[in-house]
Protein backbone atom coordinates (compact mmCIF):
# COMPACT_ATOMS: atom_id res chain seq x y z
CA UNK A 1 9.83 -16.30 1.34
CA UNK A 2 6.26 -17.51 0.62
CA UNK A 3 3.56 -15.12 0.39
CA UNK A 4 2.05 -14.22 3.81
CA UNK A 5 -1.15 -12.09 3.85
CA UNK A 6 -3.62 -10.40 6.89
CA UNK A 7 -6.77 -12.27 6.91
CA UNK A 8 -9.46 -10.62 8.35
CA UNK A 9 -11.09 -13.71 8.99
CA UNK A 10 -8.32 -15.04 11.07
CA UNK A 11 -6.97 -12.02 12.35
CA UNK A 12 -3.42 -13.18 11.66
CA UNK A 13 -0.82 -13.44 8.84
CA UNK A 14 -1.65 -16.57 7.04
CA UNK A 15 0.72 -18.61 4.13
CA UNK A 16 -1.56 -18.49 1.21
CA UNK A 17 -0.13 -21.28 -0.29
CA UNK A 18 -0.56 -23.28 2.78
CA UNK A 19 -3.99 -23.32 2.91
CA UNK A 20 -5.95 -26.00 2.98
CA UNK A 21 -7.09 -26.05 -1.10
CA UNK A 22 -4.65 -23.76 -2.73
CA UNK A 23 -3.85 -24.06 -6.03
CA UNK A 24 -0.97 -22.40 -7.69
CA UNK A 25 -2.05 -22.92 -11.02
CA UNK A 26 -5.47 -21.56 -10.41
CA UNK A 27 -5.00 -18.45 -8.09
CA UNK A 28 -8.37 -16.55 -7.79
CA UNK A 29 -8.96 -13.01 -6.41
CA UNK A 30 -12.76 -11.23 -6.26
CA UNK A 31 -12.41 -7.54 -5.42
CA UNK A 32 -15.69 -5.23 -4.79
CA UNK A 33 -15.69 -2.51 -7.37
CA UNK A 34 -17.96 0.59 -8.24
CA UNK A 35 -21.47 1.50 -8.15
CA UNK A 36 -21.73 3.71 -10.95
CA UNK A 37 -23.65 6.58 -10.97
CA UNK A 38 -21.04 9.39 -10.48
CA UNK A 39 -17.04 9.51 -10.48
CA UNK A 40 -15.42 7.78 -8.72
CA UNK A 41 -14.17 9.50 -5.48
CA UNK A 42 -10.07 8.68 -4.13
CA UNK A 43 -11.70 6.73 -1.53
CA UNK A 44 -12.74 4.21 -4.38
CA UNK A 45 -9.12 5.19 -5.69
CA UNK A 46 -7.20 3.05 -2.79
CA UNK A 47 -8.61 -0.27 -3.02
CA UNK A 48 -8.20 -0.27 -6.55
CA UNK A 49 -4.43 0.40 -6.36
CA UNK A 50 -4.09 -1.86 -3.74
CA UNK A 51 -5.34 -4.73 -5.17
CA UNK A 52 -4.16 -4.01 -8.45
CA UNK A 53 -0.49 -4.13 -6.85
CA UNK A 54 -1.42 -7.49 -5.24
CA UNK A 55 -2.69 -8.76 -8.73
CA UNK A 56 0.64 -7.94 -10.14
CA UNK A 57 2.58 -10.38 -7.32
CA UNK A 58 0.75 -12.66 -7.74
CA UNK A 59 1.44 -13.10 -11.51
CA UNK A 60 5.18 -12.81 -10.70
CA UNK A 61 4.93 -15.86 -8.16
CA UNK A 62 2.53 -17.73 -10.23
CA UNK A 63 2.30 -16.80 -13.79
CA UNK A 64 0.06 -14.37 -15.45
CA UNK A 65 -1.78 -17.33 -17.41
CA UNK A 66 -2.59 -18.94 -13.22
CA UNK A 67 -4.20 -16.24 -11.75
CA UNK A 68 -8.11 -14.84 -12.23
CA UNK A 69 -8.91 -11.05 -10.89
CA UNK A 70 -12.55 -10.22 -11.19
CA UNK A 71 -13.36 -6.38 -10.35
CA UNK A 72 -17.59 -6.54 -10.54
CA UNK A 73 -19.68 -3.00 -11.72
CA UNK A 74 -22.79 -2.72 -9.54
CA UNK A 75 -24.69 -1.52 -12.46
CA UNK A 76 -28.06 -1.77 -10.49
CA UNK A 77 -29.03 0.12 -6.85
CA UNK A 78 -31.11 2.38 -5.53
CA UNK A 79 -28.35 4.87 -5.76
CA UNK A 80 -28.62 4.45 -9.47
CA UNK A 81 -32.05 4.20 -10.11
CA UNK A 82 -32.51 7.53 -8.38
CA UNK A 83 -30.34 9.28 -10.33
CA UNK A 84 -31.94 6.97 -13.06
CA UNK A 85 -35.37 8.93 -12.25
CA UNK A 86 -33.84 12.24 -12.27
CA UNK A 87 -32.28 12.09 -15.71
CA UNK A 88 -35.58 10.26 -16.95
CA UNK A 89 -37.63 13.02 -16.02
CA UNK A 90 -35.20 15.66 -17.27
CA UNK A 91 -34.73 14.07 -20.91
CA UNK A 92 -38.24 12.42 -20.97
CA UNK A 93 -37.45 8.73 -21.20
CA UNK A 94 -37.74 5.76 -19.49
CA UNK A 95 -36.05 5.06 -16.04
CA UNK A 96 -34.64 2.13 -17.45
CA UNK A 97 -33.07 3.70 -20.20
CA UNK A 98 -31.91 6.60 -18.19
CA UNK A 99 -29.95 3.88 -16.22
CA UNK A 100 -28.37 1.66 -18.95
CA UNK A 101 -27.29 5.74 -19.66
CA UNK A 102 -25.91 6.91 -16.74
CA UNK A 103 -24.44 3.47 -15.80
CA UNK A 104 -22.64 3.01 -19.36
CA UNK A 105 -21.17 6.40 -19.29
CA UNK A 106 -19.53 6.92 -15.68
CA UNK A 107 -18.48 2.72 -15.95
CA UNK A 108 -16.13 4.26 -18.93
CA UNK A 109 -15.33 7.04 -16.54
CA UNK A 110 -14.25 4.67 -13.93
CA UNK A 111 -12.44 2.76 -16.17
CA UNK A 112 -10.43 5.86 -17.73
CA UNK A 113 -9.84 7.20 -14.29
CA UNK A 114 -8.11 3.92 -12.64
CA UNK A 115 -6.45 3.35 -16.18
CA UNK A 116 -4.80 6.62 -15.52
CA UNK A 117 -3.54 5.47 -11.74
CA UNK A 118 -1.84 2.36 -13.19
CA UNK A 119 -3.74 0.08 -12.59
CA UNK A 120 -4.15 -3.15 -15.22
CA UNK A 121 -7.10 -4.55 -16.36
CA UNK A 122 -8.60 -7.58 -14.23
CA UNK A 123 -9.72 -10.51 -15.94
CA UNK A 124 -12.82 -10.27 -15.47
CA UNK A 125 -15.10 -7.06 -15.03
CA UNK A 126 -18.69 -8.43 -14.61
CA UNK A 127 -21.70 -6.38 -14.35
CA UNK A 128 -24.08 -7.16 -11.88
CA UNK A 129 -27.26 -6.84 -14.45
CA UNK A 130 -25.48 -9.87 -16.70
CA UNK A 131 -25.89 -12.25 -13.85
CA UNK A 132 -29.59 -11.83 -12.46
CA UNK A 133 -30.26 -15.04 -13.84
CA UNK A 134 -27.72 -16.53 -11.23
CA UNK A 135 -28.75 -14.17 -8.74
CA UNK A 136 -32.45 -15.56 -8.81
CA UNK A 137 -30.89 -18.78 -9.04
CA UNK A 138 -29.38 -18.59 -5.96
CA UNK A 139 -31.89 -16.69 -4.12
CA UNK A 140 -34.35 -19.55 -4.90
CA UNK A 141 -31.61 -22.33 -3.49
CA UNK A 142 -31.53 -20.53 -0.42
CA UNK A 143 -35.29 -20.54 -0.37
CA UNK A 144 -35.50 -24.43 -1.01
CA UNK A 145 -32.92 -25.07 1.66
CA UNK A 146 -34.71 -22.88 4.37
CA UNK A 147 -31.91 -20.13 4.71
CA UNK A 148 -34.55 -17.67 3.26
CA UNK A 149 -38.08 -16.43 2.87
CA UNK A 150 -40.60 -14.60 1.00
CA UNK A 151 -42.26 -11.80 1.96
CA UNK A 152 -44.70 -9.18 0.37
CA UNK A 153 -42.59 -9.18 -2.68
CA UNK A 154 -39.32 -9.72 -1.18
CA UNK A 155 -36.58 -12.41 -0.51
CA UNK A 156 -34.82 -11.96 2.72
CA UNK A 157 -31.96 -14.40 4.02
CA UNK A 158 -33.07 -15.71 7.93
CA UNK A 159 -29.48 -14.70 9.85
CA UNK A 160 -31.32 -16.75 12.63
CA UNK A 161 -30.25 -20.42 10.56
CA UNK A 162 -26.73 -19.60 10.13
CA UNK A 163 -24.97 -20.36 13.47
CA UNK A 164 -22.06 -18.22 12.97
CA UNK A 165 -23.33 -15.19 11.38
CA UNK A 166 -20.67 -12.26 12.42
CA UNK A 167 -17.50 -14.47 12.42
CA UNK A 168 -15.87 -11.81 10.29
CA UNK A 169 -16.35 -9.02 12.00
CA UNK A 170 -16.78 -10.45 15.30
CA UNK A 171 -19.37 -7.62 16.58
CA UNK A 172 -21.88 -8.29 18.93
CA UNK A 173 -25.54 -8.42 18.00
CA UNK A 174 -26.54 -4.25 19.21
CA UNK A 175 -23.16 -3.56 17.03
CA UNK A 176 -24.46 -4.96 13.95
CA UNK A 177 -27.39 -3.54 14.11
CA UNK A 178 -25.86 -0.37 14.20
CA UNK A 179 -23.75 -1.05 11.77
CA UNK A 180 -26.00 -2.31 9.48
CA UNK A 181 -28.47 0.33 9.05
CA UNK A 182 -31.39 -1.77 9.92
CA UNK A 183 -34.40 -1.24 7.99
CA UNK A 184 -37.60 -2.05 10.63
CA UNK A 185 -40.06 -3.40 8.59
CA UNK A 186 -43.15 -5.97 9.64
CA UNK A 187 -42.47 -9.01 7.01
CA UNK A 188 -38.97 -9.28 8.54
CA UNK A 189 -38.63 -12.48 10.95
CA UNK A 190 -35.67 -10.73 12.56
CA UNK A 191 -34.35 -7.34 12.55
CA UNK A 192 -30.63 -8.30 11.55
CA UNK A 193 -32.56 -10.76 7.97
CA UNK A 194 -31.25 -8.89 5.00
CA UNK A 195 -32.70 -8.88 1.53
CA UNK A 196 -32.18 -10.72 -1.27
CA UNK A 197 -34.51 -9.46 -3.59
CA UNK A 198 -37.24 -6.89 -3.61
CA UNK A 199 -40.37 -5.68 -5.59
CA UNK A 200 -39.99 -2.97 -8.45
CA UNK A 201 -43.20 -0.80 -9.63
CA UNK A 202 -43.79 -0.30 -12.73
CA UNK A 203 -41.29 2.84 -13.67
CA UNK A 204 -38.49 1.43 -11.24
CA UNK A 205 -35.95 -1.29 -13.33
CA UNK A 206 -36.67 -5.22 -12.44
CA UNK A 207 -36.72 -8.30 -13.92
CA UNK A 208 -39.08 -11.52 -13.45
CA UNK A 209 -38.61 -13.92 -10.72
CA UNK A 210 -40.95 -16.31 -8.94
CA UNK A 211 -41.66 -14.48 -6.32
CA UNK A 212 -42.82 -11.39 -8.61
CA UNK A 213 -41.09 -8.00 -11.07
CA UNK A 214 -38.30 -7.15 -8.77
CA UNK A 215 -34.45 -6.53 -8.59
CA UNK A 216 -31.70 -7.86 -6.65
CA UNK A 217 -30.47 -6.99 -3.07
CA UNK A 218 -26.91 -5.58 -3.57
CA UNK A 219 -25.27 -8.47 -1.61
CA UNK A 220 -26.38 -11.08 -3.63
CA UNK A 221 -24.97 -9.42 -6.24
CA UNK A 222 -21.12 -10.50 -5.51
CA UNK A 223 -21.84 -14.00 -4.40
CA UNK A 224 -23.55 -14.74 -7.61
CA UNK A 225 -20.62 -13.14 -9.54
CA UNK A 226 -17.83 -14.83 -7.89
CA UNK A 227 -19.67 -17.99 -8.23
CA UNK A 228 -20.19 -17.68 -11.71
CA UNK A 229 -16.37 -16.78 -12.50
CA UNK A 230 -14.37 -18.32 -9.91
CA UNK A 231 -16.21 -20.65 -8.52
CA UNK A 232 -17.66 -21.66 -4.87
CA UNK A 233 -14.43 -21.12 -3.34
CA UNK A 234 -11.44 -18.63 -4.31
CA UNK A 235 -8.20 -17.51 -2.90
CA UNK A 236 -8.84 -13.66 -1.94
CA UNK A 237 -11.82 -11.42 -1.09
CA UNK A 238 -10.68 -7.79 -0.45
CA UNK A 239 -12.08 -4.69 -0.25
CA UNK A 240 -12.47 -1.27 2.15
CA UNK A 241 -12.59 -1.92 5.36
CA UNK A 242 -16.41 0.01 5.60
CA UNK A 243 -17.13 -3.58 3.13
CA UNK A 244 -16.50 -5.65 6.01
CA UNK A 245 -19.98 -5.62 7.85
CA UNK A 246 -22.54 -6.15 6.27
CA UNK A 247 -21.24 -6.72 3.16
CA UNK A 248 -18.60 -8.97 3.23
CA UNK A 249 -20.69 -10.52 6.35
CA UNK A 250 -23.72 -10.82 4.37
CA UNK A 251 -21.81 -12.52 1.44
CA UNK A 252 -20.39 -15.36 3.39
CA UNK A 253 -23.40 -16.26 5.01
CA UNK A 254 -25.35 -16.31 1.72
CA UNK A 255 -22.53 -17.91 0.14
CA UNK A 256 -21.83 -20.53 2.53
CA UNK A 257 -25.45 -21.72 3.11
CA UNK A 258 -26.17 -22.46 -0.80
CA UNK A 259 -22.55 -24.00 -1.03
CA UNK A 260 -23.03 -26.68 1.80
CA UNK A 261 -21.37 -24.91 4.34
CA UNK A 262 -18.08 -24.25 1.83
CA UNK A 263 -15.61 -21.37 2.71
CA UNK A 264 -16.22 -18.38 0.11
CA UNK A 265 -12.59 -17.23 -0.01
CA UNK A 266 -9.61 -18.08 2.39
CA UNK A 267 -8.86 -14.67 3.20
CA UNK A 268 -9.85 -11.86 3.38
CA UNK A 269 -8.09 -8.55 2.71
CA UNK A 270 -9.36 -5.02 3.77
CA UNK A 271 -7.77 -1.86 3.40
CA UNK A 272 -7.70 1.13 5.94
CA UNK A 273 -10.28 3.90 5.57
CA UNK A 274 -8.95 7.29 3.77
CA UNK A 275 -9.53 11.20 5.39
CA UNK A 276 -8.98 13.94 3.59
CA UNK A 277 -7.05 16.60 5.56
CA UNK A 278 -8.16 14.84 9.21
CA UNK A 279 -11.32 14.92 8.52
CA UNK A 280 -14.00 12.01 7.23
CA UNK A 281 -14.93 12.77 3.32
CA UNK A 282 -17.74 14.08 2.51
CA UNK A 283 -19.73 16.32 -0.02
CA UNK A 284 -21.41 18.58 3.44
CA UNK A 285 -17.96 19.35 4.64
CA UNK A 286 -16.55 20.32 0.83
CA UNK A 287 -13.64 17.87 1.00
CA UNK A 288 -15.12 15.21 -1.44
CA UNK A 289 -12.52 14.90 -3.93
CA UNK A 290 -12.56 12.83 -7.03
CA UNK A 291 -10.40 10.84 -8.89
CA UNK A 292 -11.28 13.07 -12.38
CA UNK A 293 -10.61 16.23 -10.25
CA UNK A 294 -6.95 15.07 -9.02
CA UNK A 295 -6.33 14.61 -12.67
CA UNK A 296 -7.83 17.38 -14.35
CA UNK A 297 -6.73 20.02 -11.78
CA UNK A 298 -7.04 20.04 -8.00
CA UNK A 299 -5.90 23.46 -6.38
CA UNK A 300 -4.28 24.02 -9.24
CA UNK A 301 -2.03 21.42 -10.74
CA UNK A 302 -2.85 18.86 -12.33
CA UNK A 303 -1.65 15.77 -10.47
CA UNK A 304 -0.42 12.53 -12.66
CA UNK A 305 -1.43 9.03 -11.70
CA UNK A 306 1.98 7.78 -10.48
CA UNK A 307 2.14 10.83 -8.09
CA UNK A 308 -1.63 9.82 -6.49
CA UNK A 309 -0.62 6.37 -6.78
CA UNK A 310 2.78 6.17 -4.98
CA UNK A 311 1.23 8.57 -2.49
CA UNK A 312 -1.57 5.73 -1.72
CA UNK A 313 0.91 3.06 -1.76
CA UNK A 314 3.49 5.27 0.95
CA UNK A 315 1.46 3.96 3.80
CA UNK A 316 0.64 0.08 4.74
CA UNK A 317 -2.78 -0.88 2.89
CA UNK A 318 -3.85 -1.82 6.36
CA UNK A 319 -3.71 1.50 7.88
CA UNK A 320 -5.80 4.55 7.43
CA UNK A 321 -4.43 7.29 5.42
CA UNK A 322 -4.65 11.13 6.04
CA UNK A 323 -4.87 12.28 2.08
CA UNK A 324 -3.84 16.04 1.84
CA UNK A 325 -2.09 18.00 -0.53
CA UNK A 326 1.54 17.67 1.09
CA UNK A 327 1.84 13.48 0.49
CA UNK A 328 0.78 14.78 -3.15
CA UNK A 329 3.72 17.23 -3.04
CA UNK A 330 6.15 14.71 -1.46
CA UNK A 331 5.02 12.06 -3.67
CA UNK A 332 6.02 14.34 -6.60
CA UNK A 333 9.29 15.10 -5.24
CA UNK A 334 10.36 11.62 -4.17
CA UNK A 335 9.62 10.19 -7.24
CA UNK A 336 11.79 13.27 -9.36
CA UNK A 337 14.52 12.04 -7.13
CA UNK A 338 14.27 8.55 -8.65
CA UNK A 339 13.57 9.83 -12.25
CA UNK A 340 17.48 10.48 -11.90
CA UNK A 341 18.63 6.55 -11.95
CA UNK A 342 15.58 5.01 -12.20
CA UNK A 343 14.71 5.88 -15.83
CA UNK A 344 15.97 2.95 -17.79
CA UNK A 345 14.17 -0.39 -19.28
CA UNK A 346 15.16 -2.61 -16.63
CA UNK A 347 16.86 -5.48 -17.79
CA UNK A 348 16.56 -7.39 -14.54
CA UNK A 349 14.08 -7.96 -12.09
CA UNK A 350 13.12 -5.76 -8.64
CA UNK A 351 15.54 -6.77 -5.72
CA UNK A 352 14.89 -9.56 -3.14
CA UNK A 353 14.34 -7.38 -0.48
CA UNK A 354 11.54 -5.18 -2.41
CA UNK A 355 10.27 -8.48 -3.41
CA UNK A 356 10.72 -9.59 0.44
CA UNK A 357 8.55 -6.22 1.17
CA UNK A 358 5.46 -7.08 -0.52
CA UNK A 359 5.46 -11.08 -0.31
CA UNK A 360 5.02 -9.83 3.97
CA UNK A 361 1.72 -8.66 3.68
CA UNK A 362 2.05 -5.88 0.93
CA UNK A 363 4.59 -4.00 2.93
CA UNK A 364 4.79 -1.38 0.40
CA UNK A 365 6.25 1.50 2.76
CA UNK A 366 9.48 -0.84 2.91
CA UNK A 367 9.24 -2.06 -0.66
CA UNK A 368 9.78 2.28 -0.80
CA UNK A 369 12.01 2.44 1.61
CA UNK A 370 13.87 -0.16 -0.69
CA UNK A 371 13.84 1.36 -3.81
CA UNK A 372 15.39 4.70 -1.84
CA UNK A 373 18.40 2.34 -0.95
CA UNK A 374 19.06 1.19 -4.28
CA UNK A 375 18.91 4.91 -5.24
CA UNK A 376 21.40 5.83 -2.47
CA UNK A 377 23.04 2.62 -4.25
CA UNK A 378 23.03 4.39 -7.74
CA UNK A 379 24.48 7.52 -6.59
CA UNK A 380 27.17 6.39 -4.18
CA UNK A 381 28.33 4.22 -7.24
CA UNK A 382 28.29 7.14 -9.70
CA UNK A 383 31.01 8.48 -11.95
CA UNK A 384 29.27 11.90 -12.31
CA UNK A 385 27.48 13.97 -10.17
CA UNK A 386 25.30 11.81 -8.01
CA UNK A 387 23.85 14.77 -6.29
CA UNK A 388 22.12 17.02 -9.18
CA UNK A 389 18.83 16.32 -10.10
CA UNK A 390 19.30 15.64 -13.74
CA UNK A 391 20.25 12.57 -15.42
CA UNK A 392 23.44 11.45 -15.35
CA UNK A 393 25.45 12.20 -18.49
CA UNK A 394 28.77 9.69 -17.64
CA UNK A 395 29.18 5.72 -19.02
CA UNK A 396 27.58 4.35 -15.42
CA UNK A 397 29.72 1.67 -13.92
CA UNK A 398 28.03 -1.41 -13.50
CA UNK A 399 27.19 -1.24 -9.93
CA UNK A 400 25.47 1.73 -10.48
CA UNK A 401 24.01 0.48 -13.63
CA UNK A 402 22.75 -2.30 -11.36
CA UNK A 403 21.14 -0.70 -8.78
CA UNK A 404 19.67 1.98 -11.20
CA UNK A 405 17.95 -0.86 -12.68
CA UNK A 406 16.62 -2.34 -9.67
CA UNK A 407 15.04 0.86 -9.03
CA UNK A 408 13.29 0.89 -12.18
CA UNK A 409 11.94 -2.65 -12.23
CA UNK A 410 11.05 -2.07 -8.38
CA UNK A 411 8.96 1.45 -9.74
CA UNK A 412 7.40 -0.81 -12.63
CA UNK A 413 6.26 -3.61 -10.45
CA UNK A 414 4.52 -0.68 -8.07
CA UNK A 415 2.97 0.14 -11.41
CA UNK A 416 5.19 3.42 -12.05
CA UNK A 417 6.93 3.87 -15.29
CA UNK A 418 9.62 6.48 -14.38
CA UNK A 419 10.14 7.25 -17.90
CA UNK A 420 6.81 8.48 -18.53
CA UNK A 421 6.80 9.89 -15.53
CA UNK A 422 9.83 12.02 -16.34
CA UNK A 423 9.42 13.27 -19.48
CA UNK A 424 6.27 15.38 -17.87
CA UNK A 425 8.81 17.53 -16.31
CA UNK A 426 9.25 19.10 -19.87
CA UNK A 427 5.37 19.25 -20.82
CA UNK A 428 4.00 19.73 -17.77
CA UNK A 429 5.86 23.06 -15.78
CA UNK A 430 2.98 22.69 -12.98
CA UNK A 431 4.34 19.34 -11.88
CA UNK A 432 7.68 20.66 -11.92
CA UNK A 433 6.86 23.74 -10.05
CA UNK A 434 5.62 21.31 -7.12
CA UNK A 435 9.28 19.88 -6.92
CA UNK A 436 10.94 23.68 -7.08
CA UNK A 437 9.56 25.13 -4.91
CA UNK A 438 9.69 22.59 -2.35
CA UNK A 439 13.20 22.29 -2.92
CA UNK A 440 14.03 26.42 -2.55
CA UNK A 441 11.98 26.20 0.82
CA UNK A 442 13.74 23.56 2.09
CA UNK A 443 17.25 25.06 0.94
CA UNK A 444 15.77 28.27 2.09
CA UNK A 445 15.04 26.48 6.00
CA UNK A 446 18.38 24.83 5.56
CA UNK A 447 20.60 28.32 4.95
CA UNK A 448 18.37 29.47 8.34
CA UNK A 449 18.79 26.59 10.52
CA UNK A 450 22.46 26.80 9.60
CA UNK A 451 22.19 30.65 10.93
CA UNK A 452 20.78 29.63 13.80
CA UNK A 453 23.17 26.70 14.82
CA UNK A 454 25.79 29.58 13.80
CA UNK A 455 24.49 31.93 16.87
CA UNK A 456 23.94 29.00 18.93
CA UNK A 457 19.79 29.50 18.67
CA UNK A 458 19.83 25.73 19.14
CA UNK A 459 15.74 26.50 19.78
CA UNK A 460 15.20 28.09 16.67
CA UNK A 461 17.43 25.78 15.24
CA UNK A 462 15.68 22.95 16.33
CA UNK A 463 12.31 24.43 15.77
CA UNK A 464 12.97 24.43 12.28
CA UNK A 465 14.16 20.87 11.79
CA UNK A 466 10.83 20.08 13.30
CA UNK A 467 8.55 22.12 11.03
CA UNK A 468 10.22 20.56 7.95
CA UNK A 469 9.87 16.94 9.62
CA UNK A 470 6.42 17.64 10.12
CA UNK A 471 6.16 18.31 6.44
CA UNK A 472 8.07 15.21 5.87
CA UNK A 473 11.27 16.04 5.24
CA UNK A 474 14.14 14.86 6.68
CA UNK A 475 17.57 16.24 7.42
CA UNK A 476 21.26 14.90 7.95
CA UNK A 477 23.90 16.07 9.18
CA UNK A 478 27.49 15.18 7.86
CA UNK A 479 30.86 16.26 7.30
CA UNK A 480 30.12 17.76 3.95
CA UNK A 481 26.93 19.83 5.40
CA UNK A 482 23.33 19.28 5.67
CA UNK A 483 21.15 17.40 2.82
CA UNK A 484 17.66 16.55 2.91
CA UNK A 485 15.27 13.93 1.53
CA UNK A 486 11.34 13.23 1.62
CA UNK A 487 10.47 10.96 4.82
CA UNK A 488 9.57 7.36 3.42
């Protein structure tokens, strides 16, 4: 099966390597990363894992020495030279120093944090402020070739000269100006003409250009980036779905009129938007929750990467995701269910069907849904007791050996070691406490359900089965009583 992936652009599963220009020995993948002034939140978190899993197929179908990931740093905004001010004036330095501060210290942060989630290390991890040079470059191409204009100290790009501005997102005109945030100003030809480059004072960070001190327009930023590293036209743009307009918008359309009208990636990938607890994040409703916080200790456990990252990758990149504390706690308990077979150094590869999983769009709910079967596999195979939750202490026969090592190569290529994974049950009791107590509630709603059935309460039977569904649990029935796993 040949890798099939959603392309925004086309709104359809396209074959990668049937595109027109594909090259399997030279597979290249741009991915928007952080602007750094703060942690990064578990918004941020999803892309990164996303991607990152994508990066990792694409070296097994290709090679690891054929493909090119660049993650960028947006290591100048207005975001950043805010906070940039505020430090300044607090430690009595210069803005610009203030920023090369702020933006050095929370890049390592960023870089710590998704280290911890699993995630490898692109290629390439470009910061905007090493590419200005390229950035005015380009600006001043799309100046000469009449796809933008000065004005009072700014650059903007004329959305009027590109015929199909909007073919990504495919809004209509009042949309994207909603959408976009649309600054009114009087040196603006058109209300939708976004900037390319604007005018810094004297205390605000810029650098020389010909049309005056000033510093780039965050768009420009990517296009000069990818450019510069991957060339004029690459495989795969992806990012969050909230990149799509303008920012992915704005990119082609820059991109595409310096390049003569060439493609700026083939597809594009965007993943759902993330809620916390049903509602949208946000610092005003005190549900913004960072990456550093899950970590370090949020409502009191400190939650390991492989439990926030299998949690992330449980639903379809595609779809939004409700983040709350119960996929955390099933998360934990799904993956101590695996620690029991799938804690060996694989000595084979994940299964076709996992591999199957991901090559259709990064179907990672039934690359899980997978790895459960080959654990059903491993303990239906077992010499010992399958059903405990410690390791097995028997010789395993070789179809359990098998399968148990499926499930470990399958956990790997998701970017989970099991075994380090496991041996935090013994020096972490908080993680394990998750799984305990899950399990004596569940046992505990088990014992009454079976009361119920006993008295012929069907209702309150059934009303229990429900609640524990809705907490993602599921039960069967069989001959040999009632057991229970965590709903993939």
């Amino acid at each position: 099966m040949s890798l099939r992936l959603y392309n925004t652009l086309t709104r359809q599963k396209d074959d990668l390597e049937a595109l027109p220009g594909f090259d399997p020995n030279n597979v290249r993948m741009y991915v928007c990363g952080p602007t750094v002034y703060d942690y990064a939140h578990i918004g941020n978190a999803r892309p990164v894992i996303v991607f990152d899993v994508l990066f990792r197929l694409l070296r097994h179908l290709h090679g690891e020495d054929h493909v090119t990931y660049v993650r960028n740093i947006t290591d100048i905004d207005d975001k950043i030279n805010a906070r940039a001010a505020e430090t300044a004036a607090a430690k009595g330095m210069s803005v610009e120093q203030a920023r090369v501060e702020i933006t050095a210290q929370t890049a390592q942060q960023y870089l710590d944090d998704v280290t911890a989630l699993g995630c490898l290390k692109p290629s390439h991890t470009p910061r905007a402020t090493e590419y200005v040079a390229r950035m005015v470059a380009m600006i001043g191409e799309l100046v000469t070739k009449g796809f933008a204009y000065p004005a009072e100290g700014h650059v903007l790009f004329d959305v009027s000269k590109k015929a199909d501005y909007g073919k990504l997102s495919r809004r209509p005109l009042d949309e994207m100006i909603a959408g976009a945030r649309v600054e009114v100003a009087p040196y603006k030809r058109n209300p939708m003409d976004f900037v390319l480059w604007k005018p810094s004072d004297a205390a605000t960070p810029g650098w020389d250009s010909p049309w005056g001190r000033g510093r780039p327009g965050w768009h420009i930023e990517c296009s000069a980036m990818g450019e510069a590293l991957l060339g004029e036209t690459f495989d795969i743009h992806g990012g969050g779905i909230d990149l799509m307009f303008p920012h992915h918008e704005n990119e082609i359309a820059q991109s595409e009129a310096a390049h003569h009208g060439h493609a700026l990636a083939r597809v594009w990938m965007h993943n759902g938007f993330l809620q916390v607890e049903g509602e949208k994040m946000a610092k005003s409703l005190g549900n913004f929750i960072t990456i550093r916080e899950l970590l370090s200790g949020w409502r009191g456990y400190n939650w390991p990467g492989e439990v926030i990252r299998f949690a992330m990758l449980s639903t379809h990149y595609r779809q939004p995701i409700d983040f709350t504390q119960s996929i955390l706690e099933q998360a934990t308990v799904t993956l101590r269910y695996f620690s029991t077979f799938g804690f060996y150094e694989p000595t084979v590869g994940p299964s076709d069907e996992f591999l199957d999983a991901l090559k259709d769009d990064l179907n990672t709910p039934r690359a899980i849904a997978e790895l459960h079967r080959l654990l059903n596999e491993a303990r239906g195979h077992a010499s010992n007791r399958p059903n405990e939750m410690s390791k097995p202490n028997a010789m395993l026969n070789m179809e359990t050996f098998t399968a148990a090592n499926q499930l470990a190569a399958g956990l790997m290529f998701l970017g989970i070691d099991i075994r380090s994974y496991d041996k935090c049950w013994v020096e972490n009791q908080g993680r394990e406490s998750i799984a305990q107590n899950l399990e004596r509630e569940v046992e505990a709603a088990i014992a009454a359900r079976a009361a119920a059935r006993k008295a012929k309460d069907f209702k309150e039977s059934d009303r229990i089965r429900d609640e524990l569904l809705a907490k993602g649990i599921v039960l069967k029935d069989g001959p040999a009583g009632t057991t229970w796993e965590v709903k993939r």
